[in-house]
PDB file of N, CA and C in Angstrom:
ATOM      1  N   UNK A   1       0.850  -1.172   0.000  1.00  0.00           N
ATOM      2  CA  UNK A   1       0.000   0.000   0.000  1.00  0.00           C
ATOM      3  C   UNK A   1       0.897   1.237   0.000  1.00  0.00           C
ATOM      4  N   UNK A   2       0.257   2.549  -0.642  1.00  0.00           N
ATOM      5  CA  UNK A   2       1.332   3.564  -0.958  1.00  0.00           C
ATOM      6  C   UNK A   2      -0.194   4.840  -0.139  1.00  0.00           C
ATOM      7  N   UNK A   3       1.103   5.499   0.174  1.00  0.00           N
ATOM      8  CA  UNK A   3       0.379   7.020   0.595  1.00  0.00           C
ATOM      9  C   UNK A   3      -0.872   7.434   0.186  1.00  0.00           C
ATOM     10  N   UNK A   4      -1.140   6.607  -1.712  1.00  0.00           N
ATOM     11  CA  UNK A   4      -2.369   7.523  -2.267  1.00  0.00           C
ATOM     12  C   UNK A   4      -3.321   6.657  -2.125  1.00  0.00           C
ATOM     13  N   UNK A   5      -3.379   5.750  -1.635  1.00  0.00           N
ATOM     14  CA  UNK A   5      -4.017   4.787  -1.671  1.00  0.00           C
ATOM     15  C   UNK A   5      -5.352   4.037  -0.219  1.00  0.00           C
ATOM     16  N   UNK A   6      -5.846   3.536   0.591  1.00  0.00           N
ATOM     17  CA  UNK A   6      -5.818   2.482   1.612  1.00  0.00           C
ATOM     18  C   UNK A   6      -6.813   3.898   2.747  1.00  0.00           C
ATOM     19  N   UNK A   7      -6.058   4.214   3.556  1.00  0.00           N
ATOM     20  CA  UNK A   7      -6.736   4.923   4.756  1.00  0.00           C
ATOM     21  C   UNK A   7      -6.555   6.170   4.488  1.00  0.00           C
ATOM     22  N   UNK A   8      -7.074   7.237   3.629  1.00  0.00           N
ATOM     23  CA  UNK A   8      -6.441   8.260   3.462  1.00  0.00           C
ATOM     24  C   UNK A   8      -5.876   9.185   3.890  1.00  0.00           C
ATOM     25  N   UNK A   9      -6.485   9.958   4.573  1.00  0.00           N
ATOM     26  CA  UNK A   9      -5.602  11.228   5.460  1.00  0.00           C
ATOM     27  C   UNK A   9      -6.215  11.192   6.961  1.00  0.00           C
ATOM     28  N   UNK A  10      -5.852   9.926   7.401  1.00  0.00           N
ATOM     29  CA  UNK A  10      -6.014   9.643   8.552  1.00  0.00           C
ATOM     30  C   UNK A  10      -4.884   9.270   9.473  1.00  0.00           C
ATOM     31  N   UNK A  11      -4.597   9.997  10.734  1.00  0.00           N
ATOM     32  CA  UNK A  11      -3.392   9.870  11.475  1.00  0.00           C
ATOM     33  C   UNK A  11      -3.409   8.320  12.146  1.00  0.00           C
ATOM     34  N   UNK A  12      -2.415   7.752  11.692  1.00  0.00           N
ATOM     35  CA  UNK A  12      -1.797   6.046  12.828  1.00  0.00           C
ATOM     36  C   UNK A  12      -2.002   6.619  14.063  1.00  0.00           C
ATOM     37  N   UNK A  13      -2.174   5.370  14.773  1.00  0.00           N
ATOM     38  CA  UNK A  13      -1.780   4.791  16.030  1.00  0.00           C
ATOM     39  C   UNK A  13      -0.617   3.828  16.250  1.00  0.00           C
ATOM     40  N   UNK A  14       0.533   4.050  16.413  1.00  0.00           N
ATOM     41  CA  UNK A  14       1.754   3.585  17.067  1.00  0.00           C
ATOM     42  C   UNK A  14       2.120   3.530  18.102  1.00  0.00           C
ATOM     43  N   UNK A  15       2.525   1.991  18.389  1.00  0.00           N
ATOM     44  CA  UNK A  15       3.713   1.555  19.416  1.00  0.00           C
ATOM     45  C   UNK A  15       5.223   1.835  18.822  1.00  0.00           C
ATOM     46  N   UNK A  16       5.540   2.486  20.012  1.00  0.00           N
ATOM     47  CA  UNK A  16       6.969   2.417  19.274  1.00  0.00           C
ATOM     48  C   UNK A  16       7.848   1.373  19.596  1.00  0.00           C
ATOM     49  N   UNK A  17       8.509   0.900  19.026  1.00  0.00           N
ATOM     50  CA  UNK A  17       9.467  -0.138  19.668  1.00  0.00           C
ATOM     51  C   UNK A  17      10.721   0.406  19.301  1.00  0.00           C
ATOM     52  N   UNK A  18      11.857  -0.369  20.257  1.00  0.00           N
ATOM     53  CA  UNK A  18      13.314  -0.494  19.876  1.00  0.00           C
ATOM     54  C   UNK A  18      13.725  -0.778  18.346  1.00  0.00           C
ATOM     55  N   UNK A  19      14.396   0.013  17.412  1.00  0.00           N
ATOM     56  CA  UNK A  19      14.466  -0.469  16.097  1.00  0.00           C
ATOM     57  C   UNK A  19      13.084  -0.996  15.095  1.00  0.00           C
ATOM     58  N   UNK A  20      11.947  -0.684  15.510  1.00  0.00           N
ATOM     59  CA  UNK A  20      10.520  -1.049  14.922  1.00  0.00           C
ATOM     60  C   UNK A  20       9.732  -0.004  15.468  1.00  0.00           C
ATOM     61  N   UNK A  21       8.251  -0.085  14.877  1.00  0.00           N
ATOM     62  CA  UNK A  21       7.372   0.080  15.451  1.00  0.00           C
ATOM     63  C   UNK A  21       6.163  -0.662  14.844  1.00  0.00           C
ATOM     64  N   UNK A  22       4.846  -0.886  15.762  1.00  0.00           N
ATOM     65  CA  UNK A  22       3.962  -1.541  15.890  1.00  0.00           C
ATOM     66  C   UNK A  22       2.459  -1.006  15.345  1.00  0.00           C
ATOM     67  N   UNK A  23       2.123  -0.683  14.380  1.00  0.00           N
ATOM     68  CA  UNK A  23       0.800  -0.017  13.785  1.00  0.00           C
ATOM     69  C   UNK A  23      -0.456  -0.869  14.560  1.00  0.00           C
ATOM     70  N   UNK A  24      -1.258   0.407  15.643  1.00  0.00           N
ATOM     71  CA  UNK A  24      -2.202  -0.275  16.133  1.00  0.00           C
ATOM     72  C   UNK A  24      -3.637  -0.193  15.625  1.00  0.00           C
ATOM     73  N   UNK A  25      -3.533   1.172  15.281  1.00  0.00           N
ATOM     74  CA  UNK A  25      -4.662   1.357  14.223  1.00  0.00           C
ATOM     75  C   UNK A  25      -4.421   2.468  13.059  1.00  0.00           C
ATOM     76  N   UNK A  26      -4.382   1.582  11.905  1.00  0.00           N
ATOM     77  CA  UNK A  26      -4.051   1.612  10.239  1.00  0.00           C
ATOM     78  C   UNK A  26      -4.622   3.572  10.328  1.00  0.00           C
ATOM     79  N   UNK A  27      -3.345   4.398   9.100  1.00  0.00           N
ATOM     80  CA  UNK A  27      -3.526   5.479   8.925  1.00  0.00           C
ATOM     81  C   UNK A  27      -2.289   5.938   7.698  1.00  0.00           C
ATOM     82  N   UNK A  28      -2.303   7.293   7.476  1.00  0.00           N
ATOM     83  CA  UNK A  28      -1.447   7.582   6.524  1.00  0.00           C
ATOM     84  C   UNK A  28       0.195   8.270   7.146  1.00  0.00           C
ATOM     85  N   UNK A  29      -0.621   8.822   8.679  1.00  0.00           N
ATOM     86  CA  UNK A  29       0.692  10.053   8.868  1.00  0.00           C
ATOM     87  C   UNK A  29       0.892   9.787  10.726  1.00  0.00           C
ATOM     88  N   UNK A  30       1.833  10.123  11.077  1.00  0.00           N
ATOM     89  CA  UNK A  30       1.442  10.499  12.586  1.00  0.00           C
ATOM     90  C   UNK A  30       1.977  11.430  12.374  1.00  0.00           C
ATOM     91  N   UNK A  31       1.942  12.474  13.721  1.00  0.00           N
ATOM     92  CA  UNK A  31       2.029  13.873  13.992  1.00  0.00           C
ATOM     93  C   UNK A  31       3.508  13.850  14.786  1.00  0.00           C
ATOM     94  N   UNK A  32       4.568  14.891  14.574  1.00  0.00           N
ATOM     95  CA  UNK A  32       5.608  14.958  15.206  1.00  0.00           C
ATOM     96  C   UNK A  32       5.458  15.646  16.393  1.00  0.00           C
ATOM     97  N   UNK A  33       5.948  15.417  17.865  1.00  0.00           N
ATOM     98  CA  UNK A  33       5.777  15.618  18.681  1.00  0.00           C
ATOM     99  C   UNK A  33       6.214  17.393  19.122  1.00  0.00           C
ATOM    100  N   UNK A  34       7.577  17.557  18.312  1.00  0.00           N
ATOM    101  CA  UNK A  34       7.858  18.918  18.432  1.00  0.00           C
ATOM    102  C   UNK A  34       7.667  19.558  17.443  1.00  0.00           C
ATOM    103  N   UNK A  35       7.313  19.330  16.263  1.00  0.00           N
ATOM    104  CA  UNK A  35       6.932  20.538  15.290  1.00  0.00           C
ATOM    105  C   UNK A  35       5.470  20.607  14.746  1.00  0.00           C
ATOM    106  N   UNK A  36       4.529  19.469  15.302  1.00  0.00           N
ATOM    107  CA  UNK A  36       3.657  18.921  14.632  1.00  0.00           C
ATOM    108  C   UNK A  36       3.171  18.856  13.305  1.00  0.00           C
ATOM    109  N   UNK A  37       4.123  18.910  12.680  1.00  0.00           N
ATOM    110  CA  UNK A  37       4.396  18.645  11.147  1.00  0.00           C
ATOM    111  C   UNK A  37       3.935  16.860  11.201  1.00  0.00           C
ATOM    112  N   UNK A  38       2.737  16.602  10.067  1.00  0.00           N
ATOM    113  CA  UNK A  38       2.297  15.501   9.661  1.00  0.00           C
ATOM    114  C   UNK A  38       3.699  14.675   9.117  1.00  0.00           C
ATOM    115  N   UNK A  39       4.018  13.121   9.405  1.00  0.00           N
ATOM    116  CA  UNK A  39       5.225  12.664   9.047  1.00  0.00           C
ATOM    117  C   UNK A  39       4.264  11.222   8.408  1.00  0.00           C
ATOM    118  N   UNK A  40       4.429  11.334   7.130  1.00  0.00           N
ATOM    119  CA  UNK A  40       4.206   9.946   6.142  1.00  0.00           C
ATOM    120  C   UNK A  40       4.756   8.684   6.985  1.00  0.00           C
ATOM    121  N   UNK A  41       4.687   7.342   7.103  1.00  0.00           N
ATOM    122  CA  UNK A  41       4.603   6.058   7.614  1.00  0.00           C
ATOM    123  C   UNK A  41       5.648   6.046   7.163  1.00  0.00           C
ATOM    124  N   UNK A  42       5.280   5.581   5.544  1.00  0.00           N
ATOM    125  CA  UNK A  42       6.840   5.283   4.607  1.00  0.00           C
ATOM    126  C   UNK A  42       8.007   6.404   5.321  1.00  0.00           C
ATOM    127  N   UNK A  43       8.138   7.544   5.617  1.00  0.00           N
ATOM    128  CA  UNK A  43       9.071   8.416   5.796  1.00  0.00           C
ATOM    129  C   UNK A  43       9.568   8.526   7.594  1.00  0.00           C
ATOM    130  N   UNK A  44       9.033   7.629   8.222  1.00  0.00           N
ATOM    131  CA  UNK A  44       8.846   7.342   9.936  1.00  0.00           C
ATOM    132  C   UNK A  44      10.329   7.292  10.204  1.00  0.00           C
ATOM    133  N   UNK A  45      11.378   7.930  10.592  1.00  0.00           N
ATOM    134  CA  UNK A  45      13.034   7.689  10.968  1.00  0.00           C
ATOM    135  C   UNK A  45      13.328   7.646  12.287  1.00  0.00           C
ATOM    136  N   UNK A  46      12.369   8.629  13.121  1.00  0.00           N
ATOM    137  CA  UNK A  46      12.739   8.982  14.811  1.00  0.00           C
ATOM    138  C   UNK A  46      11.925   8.485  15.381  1.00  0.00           C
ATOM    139  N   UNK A  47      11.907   8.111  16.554  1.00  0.00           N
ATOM    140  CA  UNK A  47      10.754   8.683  17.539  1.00  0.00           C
ATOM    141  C   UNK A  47      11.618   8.074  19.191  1.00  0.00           C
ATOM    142  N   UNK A  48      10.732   8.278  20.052  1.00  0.00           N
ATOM    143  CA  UNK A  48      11.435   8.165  21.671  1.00  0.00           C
ATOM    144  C   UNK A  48      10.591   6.736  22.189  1.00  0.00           C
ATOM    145  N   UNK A  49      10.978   5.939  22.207  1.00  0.00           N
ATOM    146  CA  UNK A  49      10.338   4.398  22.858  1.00  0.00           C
ATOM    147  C   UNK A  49      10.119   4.929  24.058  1.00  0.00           C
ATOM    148  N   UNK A  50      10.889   5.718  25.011  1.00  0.00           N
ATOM    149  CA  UNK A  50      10.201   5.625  26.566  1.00  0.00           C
ATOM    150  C   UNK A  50       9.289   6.957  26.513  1.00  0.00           C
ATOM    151  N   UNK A  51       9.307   8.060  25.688  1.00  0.00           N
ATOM    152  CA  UNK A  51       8.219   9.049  25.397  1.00  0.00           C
ATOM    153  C   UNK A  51       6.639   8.325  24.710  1.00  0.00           C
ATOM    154  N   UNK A  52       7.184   7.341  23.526  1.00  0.00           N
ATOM    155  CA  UNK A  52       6.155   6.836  22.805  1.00  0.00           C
ATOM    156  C   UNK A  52       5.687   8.018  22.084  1.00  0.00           C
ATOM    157  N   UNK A  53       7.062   8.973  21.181  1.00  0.00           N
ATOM    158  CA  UNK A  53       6.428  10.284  20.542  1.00  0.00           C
ATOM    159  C   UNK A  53       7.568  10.175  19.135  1.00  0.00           C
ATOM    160  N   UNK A  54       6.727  10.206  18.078  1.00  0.00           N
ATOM    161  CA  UNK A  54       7.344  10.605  16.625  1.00  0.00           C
ATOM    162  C   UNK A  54       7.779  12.123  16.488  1.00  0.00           C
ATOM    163  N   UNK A  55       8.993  11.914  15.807  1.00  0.00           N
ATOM    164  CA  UNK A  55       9.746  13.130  15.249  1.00  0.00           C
ATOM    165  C   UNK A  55       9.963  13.230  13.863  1.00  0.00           C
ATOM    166  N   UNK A  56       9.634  14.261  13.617  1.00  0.00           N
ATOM    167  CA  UNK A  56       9.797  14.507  11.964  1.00  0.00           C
ATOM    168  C   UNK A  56      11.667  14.399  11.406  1.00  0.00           C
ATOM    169  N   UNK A  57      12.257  14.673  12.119  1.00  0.00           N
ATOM    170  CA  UNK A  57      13.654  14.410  12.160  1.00  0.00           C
ATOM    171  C   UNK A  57      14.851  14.553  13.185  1.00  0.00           C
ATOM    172  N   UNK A  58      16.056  14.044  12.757  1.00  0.00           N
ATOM    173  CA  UNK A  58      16.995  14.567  13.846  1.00  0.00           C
ATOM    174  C   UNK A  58      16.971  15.610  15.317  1.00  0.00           C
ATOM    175  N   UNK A  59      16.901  16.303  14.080  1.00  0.00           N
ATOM    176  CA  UNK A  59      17.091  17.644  15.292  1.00  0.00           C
ATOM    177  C   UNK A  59      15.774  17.396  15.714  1.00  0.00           C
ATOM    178  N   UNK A  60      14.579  17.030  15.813  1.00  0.00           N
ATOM    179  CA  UNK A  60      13.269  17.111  16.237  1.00  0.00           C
ATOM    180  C   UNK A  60      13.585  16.785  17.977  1.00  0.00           C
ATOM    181  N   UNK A  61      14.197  15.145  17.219  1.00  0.00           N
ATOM    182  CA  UNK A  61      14.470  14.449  18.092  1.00  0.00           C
ATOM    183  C   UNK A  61      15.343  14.810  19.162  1.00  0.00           C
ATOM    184  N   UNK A  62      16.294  15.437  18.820  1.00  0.00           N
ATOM    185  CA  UNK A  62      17.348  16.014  19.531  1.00  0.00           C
ATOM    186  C   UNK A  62      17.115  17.117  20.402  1.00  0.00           C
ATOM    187  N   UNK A  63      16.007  17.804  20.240  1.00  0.00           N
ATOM    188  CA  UNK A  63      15.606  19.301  21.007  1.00  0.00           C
ATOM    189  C   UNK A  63      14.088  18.442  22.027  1.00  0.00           C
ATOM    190  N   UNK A  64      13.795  17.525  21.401  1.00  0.00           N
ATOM    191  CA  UNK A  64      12.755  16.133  22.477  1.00  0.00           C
ATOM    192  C   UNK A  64      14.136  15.571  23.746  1.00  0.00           C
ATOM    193  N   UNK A  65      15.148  15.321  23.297  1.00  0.00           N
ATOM    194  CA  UNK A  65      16.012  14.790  24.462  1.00  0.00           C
ATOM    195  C   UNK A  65      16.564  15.622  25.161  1.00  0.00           C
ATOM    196  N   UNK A  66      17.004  16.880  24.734  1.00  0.00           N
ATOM    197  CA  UNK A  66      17.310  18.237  25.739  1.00  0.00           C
ATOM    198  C   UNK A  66      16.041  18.480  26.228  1.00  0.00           C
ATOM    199  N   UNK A  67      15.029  18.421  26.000  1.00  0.00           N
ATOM    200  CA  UNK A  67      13.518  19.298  26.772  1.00  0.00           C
ATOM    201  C   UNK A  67      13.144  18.147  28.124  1.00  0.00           C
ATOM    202  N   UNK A  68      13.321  16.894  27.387  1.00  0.00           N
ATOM    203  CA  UNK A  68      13.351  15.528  28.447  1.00  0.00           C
ATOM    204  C   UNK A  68      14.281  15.578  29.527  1.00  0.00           C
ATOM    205  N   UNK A  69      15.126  16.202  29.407  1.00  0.00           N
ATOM    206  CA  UNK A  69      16.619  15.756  30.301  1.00  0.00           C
ATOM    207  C   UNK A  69      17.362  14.799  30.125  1.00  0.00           C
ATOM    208  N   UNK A  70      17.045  14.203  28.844  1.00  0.00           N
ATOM    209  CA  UNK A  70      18.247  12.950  28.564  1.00  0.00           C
ATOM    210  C   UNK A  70      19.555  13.254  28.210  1.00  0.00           C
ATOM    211  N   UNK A  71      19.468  14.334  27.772  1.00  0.00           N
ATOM    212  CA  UNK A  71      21.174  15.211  26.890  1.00  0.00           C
ATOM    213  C   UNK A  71      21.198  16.582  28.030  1.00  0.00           C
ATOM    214  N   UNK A  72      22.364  16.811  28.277  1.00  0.00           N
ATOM    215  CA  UNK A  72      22.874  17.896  28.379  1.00  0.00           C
ATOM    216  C   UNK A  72      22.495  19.499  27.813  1.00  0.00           C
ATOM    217  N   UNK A  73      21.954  20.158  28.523  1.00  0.00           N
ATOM    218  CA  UNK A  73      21.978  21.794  27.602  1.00  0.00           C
ATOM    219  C   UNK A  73      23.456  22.332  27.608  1.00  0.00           C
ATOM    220  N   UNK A  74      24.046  22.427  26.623  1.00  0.00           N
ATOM    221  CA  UNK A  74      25.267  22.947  26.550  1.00  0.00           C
ATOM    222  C   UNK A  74      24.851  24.239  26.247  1.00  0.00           C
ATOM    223  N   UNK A  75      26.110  25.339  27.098  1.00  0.00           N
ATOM    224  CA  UNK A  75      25.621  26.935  27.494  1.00  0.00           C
ATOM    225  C   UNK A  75      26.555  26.808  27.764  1.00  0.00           C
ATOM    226  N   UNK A  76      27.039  28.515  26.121  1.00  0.00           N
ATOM    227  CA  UNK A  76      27.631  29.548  26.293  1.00  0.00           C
ATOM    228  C   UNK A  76      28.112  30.041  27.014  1.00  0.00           C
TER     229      UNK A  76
END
């Protein structure tokens, strides 16, 4: 199944897992946790297993682990 196709512009339900994740109920996009920019299935790269929150990318992810307290705020 492709983007244009199946459930249309309806947001997933995800488990996230370690290296996977688990579709609990069928959709096209989930929502990124810090930019809430819609993120395509096919295009899914980040997210936080102990948050259970999708990131549209890297840095998404990366400004989710400084806001968490998992990383360091490095200051100037």
């Amino acid at each position: 199944m492709n983007r244009f196709e199946g459930f249309g512009n309806t947001e997933a339900k995800i488990k996230y897992l370690d290296a996977d994740f688990q579709i609990l109920s069928p959709g096209h996009f989930v929502t990124c946790a810090m930019t809430g920019k819609q993120i395509p299935l096919d295009e899914l790269r980040y997210w936080s297993v102990a948050r259970q929150e999708p990131y549209a990318d890297a840095a998404a992810s990366l400004e989710a682990d400084k806001r968490a307290g998992a990383l360091p705020i490095q200051r100037n």
